[in-house]
C-alpha atoms as a PDB file:
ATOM      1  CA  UNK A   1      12.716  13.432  18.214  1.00  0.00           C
ATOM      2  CA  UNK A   2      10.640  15.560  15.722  1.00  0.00           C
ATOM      3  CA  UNK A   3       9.986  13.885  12.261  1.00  0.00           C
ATOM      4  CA  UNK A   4      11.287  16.673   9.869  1.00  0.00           C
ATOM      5  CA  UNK A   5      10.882  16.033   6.473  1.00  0.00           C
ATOM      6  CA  UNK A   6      13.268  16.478   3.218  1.00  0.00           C
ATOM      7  CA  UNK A   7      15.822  18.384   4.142  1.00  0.00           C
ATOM      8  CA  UNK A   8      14.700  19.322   7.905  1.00  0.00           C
ATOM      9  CA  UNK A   9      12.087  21.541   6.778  1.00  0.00           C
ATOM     10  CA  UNK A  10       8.447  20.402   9.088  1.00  0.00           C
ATOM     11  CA  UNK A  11       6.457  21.701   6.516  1.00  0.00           C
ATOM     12  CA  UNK A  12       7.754  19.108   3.499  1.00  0.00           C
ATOM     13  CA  UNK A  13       5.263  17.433   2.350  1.00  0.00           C
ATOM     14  CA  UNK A  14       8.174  14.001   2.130  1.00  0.00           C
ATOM     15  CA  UNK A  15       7.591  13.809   6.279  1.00  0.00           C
ATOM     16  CA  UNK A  16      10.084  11.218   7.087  1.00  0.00           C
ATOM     17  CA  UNK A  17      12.080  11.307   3.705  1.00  0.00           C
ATOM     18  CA  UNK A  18      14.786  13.359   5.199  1.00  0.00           C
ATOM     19  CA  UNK A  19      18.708  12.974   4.491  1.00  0.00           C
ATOM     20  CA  UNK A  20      18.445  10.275   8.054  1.00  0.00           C
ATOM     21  CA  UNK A  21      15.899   8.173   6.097  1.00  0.00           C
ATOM     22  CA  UNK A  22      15.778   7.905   2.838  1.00  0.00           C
ATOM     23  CA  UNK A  23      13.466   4.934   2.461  1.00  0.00           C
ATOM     24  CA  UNK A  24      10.675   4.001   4.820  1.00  0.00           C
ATOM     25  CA  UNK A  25      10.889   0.666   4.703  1.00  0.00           C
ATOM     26  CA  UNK A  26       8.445  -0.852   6.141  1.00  0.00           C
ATOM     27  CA  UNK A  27       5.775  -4.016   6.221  1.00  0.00           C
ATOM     28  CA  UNK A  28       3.391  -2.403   3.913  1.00  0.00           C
ATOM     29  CA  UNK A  29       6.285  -1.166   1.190  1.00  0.00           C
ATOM     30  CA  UNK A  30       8.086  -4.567   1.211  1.00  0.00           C
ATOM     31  CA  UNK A  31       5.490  -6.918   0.730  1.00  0.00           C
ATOM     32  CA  UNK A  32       4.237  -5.494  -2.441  1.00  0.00           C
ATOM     33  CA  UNK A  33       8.178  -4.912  -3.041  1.00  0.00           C
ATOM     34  CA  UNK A  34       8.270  -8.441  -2.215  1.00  0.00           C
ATOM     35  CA  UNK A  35       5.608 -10.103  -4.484  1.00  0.00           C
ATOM     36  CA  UNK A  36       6.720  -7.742  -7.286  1.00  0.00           C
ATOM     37  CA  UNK A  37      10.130  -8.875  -7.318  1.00  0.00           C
ATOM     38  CA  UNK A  38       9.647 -12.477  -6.969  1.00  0.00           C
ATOM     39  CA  UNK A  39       7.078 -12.419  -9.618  1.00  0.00           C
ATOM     40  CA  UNK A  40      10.068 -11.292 -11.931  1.00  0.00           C
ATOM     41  CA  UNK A  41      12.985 -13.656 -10.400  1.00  0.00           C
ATOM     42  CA  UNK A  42      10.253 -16.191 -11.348  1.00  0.00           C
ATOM     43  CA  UNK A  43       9.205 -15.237 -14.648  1.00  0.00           C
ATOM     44  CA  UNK A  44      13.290 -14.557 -15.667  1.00  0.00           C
ATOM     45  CA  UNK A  45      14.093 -18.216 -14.263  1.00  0.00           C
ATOM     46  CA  UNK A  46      11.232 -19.968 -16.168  1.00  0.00           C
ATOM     47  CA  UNK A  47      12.598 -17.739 -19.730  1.00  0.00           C
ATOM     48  CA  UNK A  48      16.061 -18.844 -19.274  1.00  0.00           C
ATOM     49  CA  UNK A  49      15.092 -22.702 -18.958  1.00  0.00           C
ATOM     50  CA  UNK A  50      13.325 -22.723 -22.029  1.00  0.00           C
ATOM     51  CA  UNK A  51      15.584 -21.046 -23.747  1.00  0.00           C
ATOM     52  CA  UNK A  52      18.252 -23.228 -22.328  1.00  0.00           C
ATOM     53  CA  UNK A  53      16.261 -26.769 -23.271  1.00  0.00           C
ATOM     54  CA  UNK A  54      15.473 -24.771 -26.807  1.00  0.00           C
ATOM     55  CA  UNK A  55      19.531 -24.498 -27.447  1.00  0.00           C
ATOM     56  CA  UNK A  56      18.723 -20.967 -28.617  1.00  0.00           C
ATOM     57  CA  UNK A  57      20.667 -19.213 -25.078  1.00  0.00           C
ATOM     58  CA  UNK A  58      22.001 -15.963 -26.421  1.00  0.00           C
ATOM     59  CA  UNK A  59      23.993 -13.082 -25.890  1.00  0.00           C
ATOM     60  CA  UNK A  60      20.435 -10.964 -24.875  1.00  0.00           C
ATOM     61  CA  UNK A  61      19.830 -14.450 -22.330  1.00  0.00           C
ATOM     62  CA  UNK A  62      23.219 -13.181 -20.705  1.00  0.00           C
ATOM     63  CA  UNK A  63      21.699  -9.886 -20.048  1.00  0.00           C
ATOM     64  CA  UNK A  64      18.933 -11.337 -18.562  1.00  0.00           C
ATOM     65  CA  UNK A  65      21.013 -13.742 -16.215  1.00  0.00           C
ATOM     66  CA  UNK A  66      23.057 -10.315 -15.384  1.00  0.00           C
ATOM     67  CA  UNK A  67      19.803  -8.645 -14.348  1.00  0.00           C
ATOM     68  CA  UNK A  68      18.809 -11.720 -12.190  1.00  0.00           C
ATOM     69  CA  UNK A  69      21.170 -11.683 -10.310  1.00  0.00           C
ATOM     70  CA  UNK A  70      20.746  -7.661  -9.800  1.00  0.00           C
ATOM     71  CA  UNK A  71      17.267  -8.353  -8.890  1.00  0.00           C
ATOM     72  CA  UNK A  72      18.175 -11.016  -6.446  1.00  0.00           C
ATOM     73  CA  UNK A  73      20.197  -8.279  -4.458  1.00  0.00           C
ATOM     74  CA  UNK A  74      18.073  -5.700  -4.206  1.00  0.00           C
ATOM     75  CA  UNK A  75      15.161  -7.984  -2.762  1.00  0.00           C
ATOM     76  CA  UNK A  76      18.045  -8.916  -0.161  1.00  0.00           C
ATOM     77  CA  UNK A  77      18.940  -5.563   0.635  1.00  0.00           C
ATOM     78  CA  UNK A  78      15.054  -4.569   1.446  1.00  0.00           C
ATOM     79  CA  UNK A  79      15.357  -7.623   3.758  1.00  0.00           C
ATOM     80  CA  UNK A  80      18.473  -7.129   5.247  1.00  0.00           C
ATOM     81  CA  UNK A  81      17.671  -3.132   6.003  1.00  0.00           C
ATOM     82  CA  UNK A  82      18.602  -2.383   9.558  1.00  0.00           C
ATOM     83  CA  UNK A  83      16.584   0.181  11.703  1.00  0.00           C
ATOM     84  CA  UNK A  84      19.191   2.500  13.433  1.00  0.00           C
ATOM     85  CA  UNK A  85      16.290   3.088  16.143  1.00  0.00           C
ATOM     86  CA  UNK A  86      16.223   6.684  17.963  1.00  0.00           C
ATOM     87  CA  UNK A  87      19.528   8.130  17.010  1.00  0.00           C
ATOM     88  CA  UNK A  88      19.459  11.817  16.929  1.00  0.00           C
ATOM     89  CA  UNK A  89      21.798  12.927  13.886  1.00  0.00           C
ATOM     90  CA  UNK A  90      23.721  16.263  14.692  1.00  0.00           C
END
């Protein structure tokens, strides 16, 4: 199979970023992805404590509960990506 790239043309400079793959997902994009995204579930769970033991949980803490849990998904879903292996695509 011959590794076009965006839109099947060989001479994109996006090789592999066609409409079969959108994201190359591999070890060396996920660990940083990794790091960077528990860095933040960390920091956001350490911000909401104190602000719960300060009494002073808000409508903006909400928000920032909301995008937790966003964050917590989309480190999943660069986990749980499954390779569809060496399917040609008509």
């Amino acid at each position: 199979m011959r590794n076009f790239g965006a839109n099947g043309d060989p001479d994109s400079p996006f090789l592999g970023l066609g409409s079969d793959n959108p994201q190359p997902w591999t070890l060396a994009v996920k660990t940083p992805a990794t790091v960077a995204h528990t860095v933040a579930i960390l920091a956001t769970i350490l911000r909401l404590l104190h602000r719960w033991r300060l009494s002073r949980f808000s409508w903006e803490d909400t928000w920032a509960t909301l995008a937790l849990i966003c964050d917590i998904g989309c480190l999943a879903s660069v986990w749980m990506q499954v390779s569809r292996g060496n399917c040609e695509f008509p």
